[in-house]
Protein backbone atom coordinates (compact mmCIF):
# COMPACT_ATOMS: atom_id res chain seq x y z
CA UNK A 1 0.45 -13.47 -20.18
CA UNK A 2 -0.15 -12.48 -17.00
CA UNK A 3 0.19 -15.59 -14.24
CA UNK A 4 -2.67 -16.74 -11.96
CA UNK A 5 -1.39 -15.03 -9.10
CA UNK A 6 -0.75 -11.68 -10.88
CA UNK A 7 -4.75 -12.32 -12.17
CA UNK A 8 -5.86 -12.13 -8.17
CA UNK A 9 -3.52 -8.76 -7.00
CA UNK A 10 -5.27 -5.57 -7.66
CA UNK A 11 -3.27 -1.84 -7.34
CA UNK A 12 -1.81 -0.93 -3.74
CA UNK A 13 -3.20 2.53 -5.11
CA UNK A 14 -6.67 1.15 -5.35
CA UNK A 15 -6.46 0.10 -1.76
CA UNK A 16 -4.80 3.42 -0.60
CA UNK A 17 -7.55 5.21 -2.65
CA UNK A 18 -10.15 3.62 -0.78
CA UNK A 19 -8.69 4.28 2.71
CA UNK A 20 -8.13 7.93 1.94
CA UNK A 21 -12.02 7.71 1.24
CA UNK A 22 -12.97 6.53 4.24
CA UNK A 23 -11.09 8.33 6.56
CA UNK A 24 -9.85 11.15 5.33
CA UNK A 25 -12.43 12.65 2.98
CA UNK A 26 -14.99 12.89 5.60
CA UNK A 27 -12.73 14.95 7.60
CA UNK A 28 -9.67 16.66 5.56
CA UNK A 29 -6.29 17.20 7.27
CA UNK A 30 -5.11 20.56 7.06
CA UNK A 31 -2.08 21.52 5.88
CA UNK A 32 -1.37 17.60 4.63
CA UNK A 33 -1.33 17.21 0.73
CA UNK A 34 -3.61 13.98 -0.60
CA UNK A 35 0.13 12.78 -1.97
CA UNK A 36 1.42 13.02 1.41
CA UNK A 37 -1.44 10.96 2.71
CA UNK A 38 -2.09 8.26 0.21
CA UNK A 39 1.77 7.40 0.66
CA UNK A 40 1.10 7.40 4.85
CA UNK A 41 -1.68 4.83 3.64
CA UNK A 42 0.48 2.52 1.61
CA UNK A 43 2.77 2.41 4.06
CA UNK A 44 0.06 1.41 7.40
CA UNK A 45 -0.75 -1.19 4.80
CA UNK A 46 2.16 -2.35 4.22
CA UNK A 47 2.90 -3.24 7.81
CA UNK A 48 0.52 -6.19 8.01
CA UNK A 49 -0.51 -7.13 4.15
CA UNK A 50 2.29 -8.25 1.61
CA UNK A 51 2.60 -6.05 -0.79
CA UNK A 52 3.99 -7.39 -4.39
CA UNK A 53 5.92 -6.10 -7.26
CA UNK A 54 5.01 -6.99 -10.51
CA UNK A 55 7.43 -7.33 -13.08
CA UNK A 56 7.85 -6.80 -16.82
CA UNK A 57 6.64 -10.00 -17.45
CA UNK A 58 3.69 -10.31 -15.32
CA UNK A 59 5.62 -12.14 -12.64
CA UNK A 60 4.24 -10.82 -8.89
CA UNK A 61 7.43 -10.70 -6.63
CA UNK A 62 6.29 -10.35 -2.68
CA UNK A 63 8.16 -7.71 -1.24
CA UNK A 64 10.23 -8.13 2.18
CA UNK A 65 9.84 -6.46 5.01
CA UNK A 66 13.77 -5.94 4.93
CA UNK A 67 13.35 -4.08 1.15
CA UNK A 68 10.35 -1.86 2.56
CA UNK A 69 12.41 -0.94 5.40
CA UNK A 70 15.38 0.15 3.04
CA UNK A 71 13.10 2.91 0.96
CA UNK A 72 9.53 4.51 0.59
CA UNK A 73 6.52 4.56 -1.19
CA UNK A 74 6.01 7.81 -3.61
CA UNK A 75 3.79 9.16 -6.60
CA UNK A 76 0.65 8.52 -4.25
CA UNK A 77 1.63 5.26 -3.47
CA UNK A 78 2.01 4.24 -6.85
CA UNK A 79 5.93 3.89 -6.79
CA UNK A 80 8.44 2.57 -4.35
CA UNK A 81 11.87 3.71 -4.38
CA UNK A 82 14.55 2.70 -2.68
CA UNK A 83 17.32 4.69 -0.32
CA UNK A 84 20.35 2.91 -1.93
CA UNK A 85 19.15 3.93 -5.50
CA UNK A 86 18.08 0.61 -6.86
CA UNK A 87 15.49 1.34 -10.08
CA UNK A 88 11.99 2.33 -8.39
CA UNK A 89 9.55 0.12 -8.27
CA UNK A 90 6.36 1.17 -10.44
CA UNK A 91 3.47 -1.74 -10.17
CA UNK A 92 2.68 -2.23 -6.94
CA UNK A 93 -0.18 -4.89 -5.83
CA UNK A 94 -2.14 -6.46 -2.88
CA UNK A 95 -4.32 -10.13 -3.06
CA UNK A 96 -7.80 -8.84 -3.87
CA UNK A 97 -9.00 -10.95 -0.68
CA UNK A 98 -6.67 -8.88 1.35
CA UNK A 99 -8.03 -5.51 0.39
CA UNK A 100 -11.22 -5.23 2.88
CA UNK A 101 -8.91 -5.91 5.78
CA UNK A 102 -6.06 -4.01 4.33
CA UNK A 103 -8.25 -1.21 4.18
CA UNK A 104 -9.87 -1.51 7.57
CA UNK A 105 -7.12 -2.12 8.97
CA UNK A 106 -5.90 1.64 8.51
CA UNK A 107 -9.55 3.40 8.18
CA UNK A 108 -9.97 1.61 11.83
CA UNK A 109 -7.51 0.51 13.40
CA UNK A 110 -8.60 -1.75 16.87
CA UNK A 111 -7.73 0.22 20.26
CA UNK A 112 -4.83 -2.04 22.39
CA UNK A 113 -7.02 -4.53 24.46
CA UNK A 114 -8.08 -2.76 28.13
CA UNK A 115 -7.69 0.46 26.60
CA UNK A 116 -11.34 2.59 26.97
């Protein structure tokens, strides 16, 4: 059974989904493959929402920023594999109250302060 904690994450893809909705749908990238950009997602996410790793049991793990610096998200942004060949990394999660700003955070980013 599933812990509390694991009960209040919902998919990084989810949140990736949603971003590629709102900013790249409108306006399509050419030459870039939806694969390509859902992972460029996950990881603009990743730089200011913990992501979390959910294991066989049900058990959410929060990822550090040391492990996501030592690999890279694939499959969409449904895996994360690491450069030194530890096993991949398959369920990947955010807090549900951290997807609006997770998402807005790479659909629109703020401009630097003073910067027109």
């Amino acid at each position: 059974m599933p812990s509390q904690e694991a009960a209040e994450l919902v998919p990084l893809s989810w949140a990736v989904s949603i971003a590629y909705e709102g900013l790249i749908a409108p306006n399509p990238q050419p030459g870039a493959s939806r694969r390509d950009l859902l992972e460029l997602l996950a990881l603009g996410i990743s730089l200011d929402t913990p992501i979390y790793a959910v294991g066989e049991q049900g058990e959410p793990r929060r990822l550090e920023a040391i492990e996501l610096a030592g690999g890279r998200f694939t499959a969409g942004a449904a895996r994360f594999e690491f450069h030194d060949g530890r096993p991949p990394l398959n369920d990947l999660r955010i807090k549900i109250s951290e997807l609006p700003s997770a998402v807005r955070k790479v659909v629109a980013p703020q401009s630097p302060s003073g910067a027109g």
